[in-house]
Protein backbone atom coordinates (compact mmCIF):
# COMPACT_ATOMS: atom_id res chain seq x y z
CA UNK A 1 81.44 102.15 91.04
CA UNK A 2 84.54 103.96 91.21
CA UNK A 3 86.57 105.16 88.21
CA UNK A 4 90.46 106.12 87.76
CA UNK A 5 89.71 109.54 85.33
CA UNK A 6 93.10 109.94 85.20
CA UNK A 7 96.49 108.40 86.09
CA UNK A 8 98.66 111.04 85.57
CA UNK A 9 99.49 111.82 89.40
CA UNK A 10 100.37 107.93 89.49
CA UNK A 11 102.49 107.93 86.95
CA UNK A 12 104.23 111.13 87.61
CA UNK A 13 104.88 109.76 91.69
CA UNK A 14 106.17 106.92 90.21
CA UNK A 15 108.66 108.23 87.44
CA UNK A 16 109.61 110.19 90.44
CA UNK A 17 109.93 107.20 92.76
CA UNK A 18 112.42 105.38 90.35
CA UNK A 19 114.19 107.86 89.41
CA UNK A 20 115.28 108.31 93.11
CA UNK A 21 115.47 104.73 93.42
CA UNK A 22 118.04 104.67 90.49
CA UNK A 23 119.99 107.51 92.14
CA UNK A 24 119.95 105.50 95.58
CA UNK A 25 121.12 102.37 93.21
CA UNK A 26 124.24 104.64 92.02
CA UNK A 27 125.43 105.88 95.53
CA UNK A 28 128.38 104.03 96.72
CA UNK A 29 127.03 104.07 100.32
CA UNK A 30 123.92 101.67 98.93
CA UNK A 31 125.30 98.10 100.46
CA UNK A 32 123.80 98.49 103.99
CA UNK A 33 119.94 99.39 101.69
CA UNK A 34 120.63 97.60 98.80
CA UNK A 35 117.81 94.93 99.43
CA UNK A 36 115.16 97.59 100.70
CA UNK A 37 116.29 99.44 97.45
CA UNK A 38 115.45 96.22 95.26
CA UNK A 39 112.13 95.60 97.66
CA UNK A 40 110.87 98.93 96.72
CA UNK A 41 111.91 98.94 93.01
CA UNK A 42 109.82 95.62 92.85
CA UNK A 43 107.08 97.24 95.15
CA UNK A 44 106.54 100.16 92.55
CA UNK A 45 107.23 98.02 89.62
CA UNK A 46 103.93 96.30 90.75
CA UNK A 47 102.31 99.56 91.70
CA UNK A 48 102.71 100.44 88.04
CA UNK A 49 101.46 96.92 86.94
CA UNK A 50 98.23 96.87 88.58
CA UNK A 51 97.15 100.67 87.53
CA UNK A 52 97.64 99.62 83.78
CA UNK A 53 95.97 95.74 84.15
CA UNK A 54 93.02 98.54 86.48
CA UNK A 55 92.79 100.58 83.42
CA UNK A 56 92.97 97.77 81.10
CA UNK A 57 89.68 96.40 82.92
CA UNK A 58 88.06 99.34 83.49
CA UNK A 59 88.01 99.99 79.08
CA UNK A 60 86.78 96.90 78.67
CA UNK A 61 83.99 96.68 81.76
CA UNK A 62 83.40 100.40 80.28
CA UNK A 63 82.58 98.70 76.63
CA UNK A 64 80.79 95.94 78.08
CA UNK A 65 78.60 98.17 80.29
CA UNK A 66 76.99 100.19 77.64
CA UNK A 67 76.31 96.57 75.25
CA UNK A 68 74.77 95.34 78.52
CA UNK A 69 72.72 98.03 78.92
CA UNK A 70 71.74 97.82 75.50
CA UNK A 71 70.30 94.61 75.62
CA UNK A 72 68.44 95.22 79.26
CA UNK A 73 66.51 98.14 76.64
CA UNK A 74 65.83 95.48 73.72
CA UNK A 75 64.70 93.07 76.34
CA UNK A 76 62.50 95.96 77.98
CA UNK A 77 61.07 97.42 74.91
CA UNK A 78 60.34 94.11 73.57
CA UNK A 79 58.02 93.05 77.04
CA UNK A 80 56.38 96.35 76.65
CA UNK A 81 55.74 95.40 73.36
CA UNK A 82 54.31 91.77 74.18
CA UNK A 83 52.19 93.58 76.60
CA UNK A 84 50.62 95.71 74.04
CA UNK A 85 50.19 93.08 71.30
């Protein structure tokens, strides 16, 4: 399964993506963009949304994995041990 190692590149394009946006926001020639200017603000708003709730998952599947894991062994060791008894 695939992992995010790292989400410094995302958050670094997006810093970088709203801080334009905000500069875009402060011209005074922004009326004719101003709702593609919103649309994107929202757009990377939810960009930076779903990388934290995907990291947020990924921690806990990560924790989960290795208990699950854990129990497939118990479960294994304990046939092998029915086997032998």
């Amino acid at each position: 399964h695939f992992k995010i190692k790292s989400t410094e590149e995302i958050n670094k394009a997006i810093e970088d993506n709203q801080i334009s946006l905000s500069t875009f926001k402060a011209s005074r020639f922004i009326k004719p963009f101003s709702r593609e200017v919103d649309k994107w603000e929202r757009d990377i708003s939810h960009v930076l949304e779903v990388t934290e709730l995907w990291l947020t998952v990924q921690r806990q599947w990560l924790y989960l994995e290795v208990n699950f894991e854990r129990q497939r062994q118990k479960r294994n060791h304990f046939s092998e041990n029915i086997l032998f008894v």
